[in-house]
N, C-alpha and C. Protein backbone atom coordinates (compact mmCIF):
# COMPACT_ATOMS: atom_id res chain seq x y z
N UNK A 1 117.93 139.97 16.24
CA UNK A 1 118.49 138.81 16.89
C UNK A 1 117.68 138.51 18.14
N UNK A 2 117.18 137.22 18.47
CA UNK A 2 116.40 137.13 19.31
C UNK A 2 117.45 136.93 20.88
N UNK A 3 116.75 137.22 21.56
CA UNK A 3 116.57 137.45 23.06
C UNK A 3 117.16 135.62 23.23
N UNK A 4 118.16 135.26 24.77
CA UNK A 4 118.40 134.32 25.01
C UNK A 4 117.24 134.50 26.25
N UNK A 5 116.57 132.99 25.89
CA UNK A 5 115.99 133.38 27.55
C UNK A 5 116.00 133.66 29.22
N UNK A 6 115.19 134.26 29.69
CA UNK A 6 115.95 134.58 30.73
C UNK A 6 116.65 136.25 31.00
N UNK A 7 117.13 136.69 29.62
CA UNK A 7 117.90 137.54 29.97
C UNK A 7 117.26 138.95 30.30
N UNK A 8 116.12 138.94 29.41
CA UNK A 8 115.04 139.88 29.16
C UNK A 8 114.80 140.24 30.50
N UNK A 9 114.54 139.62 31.41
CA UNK A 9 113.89 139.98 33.09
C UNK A 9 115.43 140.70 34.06
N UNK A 10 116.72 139.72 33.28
CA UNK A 10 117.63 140.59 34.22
C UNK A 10 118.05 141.87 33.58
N UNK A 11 117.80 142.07 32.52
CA UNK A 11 118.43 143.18 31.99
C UNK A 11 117.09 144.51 32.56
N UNK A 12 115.75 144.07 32.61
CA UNK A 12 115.16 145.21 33.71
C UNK A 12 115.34 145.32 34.90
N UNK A 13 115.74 143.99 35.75
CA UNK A 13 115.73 144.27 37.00
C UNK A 13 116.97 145.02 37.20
N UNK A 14 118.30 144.63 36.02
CA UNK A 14 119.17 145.33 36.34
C UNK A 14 118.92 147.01 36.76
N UNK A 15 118.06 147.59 35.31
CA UNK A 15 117.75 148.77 35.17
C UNK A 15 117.03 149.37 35.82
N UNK A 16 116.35 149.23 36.80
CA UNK A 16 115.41 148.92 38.09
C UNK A 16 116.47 149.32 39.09
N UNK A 17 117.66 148.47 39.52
CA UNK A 17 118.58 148.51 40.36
C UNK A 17 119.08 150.10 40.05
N UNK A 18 119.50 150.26 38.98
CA UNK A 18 120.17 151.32 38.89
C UNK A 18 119.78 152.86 38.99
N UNK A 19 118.31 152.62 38.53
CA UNK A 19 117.08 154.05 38.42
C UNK A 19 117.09 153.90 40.09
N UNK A 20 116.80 152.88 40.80
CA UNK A 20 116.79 153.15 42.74
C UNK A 20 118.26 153.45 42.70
N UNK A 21 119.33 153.59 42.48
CA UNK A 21 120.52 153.85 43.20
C UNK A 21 120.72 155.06 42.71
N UNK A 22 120.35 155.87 41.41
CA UNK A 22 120.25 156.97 41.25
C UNK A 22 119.43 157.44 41.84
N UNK A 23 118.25 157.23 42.03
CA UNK A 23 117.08 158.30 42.52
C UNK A 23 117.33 158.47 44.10
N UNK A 24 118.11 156.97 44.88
CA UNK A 24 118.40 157.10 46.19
C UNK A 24 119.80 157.69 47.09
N UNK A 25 120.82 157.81 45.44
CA UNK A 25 122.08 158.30 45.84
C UNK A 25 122.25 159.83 45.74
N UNK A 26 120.84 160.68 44.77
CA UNK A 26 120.91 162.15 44.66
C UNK A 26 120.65 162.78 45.67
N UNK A 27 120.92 163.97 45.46
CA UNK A 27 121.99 164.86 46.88
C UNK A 27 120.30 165.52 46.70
N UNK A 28 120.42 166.53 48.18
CA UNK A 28 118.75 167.06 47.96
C UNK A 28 119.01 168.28 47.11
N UNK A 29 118.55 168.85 47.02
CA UNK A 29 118.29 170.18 46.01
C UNK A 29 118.26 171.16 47.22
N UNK A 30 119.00 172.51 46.90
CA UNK A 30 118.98 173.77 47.19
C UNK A 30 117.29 174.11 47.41
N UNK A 31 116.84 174.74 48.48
CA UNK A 31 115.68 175.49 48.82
C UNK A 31 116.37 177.05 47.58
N UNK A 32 114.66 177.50 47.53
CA UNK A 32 114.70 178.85 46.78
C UNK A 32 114.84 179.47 47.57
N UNK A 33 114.80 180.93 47.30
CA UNK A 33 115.19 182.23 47.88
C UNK A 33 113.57 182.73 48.66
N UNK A 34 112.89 181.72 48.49
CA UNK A 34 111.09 182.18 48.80
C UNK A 34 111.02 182.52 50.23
N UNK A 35 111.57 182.08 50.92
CA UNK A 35 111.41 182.74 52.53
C UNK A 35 112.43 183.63 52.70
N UNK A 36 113.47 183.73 51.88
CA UNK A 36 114.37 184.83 52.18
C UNK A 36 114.06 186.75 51.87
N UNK A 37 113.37 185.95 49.92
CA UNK A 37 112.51 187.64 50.07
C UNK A 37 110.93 187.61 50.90
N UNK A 38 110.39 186.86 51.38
CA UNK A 38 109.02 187.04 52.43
C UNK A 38 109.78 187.93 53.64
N UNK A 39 110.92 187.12 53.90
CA UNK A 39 111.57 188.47 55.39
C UNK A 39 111.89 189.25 54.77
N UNK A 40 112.27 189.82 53.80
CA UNK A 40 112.89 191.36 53.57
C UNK A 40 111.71 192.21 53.12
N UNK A 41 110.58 191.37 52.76
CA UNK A 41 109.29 191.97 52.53
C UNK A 41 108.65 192.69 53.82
N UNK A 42 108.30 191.22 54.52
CA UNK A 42 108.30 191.79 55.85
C UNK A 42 109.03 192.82 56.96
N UNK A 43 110.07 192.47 56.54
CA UNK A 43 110.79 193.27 57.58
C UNK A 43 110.82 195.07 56.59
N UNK A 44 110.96 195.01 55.07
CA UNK A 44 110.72 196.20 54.60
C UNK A 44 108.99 197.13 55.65
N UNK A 45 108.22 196.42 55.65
CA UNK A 45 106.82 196.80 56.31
C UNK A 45 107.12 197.06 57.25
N UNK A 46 107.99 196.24 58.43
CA UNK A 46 107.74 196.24 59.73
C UNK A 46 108.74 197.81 60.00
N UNK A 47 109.82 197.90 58.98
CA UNK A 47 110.52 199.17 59.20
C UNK A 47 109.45 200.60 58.56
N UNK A 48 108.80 200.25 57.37
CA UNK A 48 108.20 201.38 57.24
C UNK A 48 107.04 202.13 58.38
N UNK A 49 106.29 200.78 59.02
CA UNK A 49 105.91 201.25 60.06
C UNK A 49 106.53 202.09 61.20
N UNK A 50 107.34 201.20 61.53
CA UNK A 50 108.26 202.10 62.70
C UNK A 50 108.98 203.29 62.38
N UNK A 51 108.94 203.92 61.08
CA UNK A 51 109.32 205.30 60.73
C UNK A 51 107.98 205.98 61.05
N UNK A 52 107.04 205.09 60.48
CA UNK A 52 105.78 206.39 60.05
C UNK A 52 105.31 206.67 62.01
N UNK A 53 105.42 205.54 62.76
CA UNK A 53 104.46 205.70 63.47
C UNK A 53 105.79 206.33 64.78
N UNK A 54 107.33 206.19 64.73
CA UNK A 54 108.10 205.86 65.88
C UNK A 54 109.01 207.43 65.21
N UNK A 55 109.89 207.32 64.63
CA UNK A 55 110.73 208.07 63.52
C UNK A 55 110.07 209.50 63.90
N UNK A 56 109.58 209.53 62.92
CA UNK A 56 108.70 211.07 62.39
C UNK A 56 108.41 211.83 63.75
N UNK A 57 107.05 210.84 64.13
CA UNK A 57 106.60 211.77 65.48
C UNK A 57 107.76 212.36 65.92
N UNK A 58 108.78 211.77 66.99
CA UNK A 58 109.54 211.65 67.50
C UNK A 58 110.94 213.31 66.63
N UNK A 59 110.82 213.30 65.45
CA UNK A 59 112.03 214.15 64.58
C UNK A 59 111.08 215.29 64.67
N UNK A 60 110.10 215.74 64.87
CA UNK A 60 108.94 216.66 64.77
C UNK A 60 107.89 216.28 64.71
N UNK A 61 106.84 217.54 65.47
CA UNK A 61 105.56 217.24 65.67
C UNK A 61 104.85 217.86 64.37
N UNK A 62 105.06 217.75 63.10
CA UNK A 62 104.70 218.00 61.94
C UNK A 62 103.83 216.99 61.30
N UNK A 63 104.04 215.35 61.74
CA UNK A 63 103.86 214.36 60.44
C UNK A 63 102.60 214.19 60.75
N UNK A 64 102.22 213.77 62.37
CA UNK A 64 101.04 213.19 63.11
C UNK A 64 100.31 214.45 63.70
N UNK A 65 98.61 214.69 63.81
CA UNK A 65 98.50 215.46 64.29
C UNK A 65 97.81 215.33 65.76
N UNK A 66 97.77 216.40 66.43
CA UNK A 66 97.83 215.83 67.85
C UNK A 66 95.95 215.09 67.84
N UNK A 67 96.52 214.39 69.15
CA UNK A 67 95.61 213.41 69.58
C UNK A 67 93.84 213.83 69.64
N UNK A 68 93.88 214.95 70.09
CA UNK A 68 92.56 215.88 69.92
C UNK A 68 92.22 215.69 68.85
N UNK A 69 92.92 216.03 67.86
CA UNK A 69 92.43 216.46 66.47
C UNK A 69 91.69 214.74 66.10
N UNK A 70 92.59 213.45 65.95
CA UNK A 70 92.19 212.12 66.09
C UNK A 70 90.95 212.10 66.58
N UNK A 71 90.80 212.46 67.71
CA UNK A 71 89.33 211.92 68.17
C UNK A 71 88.08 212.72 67.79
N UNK A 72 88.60 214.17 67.44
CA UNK A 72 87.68 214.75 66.61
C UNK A 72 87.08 214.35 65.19
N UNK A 73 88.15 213.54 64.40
CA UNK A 73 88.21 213.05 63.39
C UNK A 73 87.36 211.93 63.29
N UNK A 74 87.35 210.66 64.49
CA UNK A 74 87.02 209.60 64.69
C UNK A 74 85.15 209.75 64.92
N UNK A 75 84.80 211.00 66.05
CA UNK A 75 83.93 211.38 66.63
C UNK A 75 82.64 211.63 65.37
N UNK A 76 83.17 212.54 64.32
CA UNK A 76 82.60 212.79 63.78
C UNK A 76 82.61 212.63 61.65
N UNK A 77 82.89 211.21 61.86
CA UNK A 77 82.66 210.44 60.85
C UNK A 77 81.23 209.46 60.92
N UNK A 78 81.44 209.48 59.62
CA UNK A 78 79.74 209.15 59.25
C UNK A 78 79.81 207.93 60.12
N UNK A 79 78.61 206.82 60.47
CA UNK A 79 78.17 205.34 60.78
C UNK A 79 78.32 204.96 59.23
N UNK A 80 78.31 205.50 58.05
CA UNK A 80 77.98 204.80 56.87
C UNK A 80 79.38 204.41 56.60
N UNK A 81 80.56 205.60 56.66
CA UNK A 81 82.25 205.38 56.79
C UNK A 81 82.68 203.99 57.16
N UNK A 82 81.81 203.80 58.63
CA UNK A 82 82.14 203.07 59.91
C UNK A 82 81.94 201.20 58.78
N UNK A 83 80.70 201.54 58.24
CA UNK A 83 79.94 200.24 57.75
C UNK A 83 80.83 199.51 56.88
N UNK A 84 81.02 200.80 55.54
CA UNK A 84 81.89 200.19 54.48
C UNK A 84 83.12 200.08 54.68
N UNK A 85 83.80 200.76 55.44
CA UNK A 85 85.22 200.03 56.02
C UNK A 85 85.33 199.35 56.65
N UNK A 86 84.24 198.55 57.61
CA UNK A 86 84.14 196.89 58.16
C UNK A 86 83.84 195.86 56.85
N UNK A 87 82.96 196.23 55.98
CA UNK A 87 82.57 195.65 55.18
C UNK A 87 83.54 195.00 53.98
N UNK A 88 84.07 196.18 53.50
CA UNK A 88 85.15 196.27 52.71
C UNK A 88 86.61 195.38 53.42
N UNK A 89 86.79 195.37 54.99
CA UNK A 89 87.85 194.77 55.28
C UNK A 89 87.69 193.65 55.91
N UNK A 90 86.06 192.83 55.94
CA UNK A 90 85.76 191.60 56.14
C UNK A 90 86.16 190.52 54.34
N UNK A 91 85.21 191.62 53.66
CA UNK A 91 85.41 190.85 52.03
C UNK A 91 87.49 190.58 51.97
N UNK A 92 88.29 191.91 52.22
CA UNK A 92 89.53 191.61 51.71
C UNK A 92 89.95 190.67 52.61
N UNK A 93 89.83 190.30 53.88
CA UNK A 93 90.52 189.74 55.08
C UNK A 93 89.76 188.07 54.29
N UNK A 94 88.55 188.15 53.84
CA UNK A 94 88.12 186.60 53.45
C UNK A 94 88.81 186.19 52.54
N UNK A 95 89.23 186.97 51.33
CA UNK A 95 89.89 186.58 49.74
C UNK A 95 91.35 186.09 50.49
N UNK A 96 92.19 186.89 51.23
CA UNK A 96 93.30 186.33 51.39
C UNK A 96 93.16 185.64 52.29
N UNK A 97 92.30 185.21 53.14
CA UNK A 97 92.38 183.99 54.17
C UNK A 97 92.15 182.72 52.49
N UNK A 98 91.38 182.67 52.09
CA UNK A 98 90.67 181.84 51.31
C UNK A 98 91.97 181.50 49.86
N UNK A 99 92.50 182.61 49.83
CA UNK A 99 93.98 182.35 48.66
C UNK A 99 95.26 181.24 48.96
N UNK A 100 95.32 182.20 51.13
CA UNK A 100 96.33 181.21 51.43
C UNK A 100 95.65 179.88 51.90
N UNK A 101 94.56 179.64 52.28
CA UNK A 101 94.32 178.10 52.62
C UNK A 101 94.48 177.27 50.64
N UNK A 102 93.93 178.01 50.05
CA UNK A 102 94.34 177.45 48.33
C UNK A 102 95.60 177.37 48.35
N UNK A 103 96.60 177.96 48.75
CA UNK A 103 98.14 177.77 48.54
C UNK A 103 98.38 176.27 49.39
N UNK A 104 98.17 176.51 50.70
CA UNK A 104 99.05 175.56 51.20
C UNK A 104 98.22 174.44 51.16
N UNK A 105 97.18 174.10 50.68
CA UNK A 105 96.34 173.05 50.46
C UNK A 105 96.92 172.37 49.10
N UNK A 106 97.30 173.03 47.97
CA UNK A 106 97.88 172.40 46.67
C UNK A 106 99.35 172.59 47.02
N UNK A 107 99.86 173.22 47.95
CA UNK A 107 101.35 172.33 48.28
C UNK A 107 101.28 171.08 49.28
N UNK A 108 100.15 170.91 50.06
CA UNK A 108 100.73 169.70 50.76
C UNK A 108 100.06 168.47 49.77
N UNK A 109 99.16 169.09 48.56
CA UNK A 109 98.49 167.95 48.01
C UNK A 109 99.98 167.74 46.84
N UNK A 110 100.72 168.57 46.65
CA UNK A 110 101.85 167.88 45.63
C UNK A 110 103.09 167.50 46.43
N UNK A 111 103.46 167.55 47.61
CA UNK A 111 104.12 166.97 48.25
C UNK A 111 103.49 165.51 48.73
N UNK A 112 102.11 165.42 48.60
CA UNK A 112 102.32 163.98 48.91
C UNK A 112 102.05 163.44 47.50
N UNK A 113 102.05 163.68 46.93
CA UNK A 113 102.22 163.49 45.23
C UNK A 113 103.63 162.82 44.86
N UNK A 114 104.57 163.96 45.25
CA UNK A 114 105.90 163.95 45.49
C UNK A 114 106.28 162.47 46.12
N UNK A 115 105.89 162.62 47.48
CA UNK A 115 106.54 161.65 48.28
C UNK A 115 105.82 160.07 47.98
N UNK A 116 104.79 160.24 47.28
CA UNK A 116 104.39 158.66 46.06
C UNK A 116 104.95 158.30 44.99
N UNK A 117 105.35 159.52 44.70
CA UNK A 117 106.04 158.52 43.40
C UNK A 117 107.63 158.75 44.11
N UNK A 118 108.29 159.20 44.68
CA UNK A 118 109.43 158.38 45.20
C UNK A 118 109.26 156.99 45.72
N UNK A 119 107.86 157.00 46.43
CA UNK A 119 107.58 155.38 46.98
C UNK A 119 106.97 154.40 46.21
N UNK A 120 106.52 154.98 44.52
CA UNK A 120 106.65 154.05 43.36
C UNK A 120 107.39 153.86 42.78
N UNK A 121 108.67 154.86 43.03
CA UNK A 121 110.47 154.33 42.14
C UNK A 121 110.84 153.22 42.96
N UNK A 122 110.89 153.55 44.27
CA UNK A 122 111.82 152.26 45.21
C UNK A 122 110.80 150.71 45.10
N UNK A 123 109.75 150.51 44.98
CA UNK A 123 109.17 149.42 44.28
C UNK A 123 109.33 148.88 43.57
């Protein structure tokens, strides 16, 4: 059955009207749990530290050994020790500098992704 004219344009703009009053009347969405386990991560670390380094010493002089012994330790390690553990913790310190600038670089590139095509629905 054919189309009366005319009607064809209101029956999209209607549908137009209604896709903006849905897309502009939805409630926001719940955040994930993603910063909630990063602190219990963190804060798991920040407590294991403060046992190993605060705790222990402190319950007996068993865990850490005394300070002498440290600098004896320090004194007489190789320069080659010295090299590959700068070396080794320049390469790891670059990969995760270089992972998280990749993270938050493809989240702010899909948030403005995001925030275009909300500003191609209301059009």
């Amino acid at each position: 059955r054919p189309l009366r004219p005319g009607t064809h344009t209101r029956r999209t703009e209607a549908m137009a009207a209604s896709k903006e009053q849905e897309v502009m009347g939805r409630e926001r969405e719940a955040p994930d749990d993603g910063l909630a386990v990063l602190g219990w991560i963190i804060g798991g670390i920040v407590g294991l530290l403060a046992m190993l380094f605060v705790l222990f010493p402190i319950l007996g002089n068993s865990v850490w050994p005394e300070w002498d012994y440290w600098a004896y330790i320090f004194a007489n390690m190789s320069p080659w020790s010295w090299t590959f553990l700068g070396a080794s913790m320049s390469i790891s310190l670059s990969v995760i500098g270089a992972a998280w600038g990749i993270f938050i670089c493809g989240s702010s590139l899909m948030a403005l992704l995001c925030v275009r095509r909300a500003f191609a629905r209301r059009t």
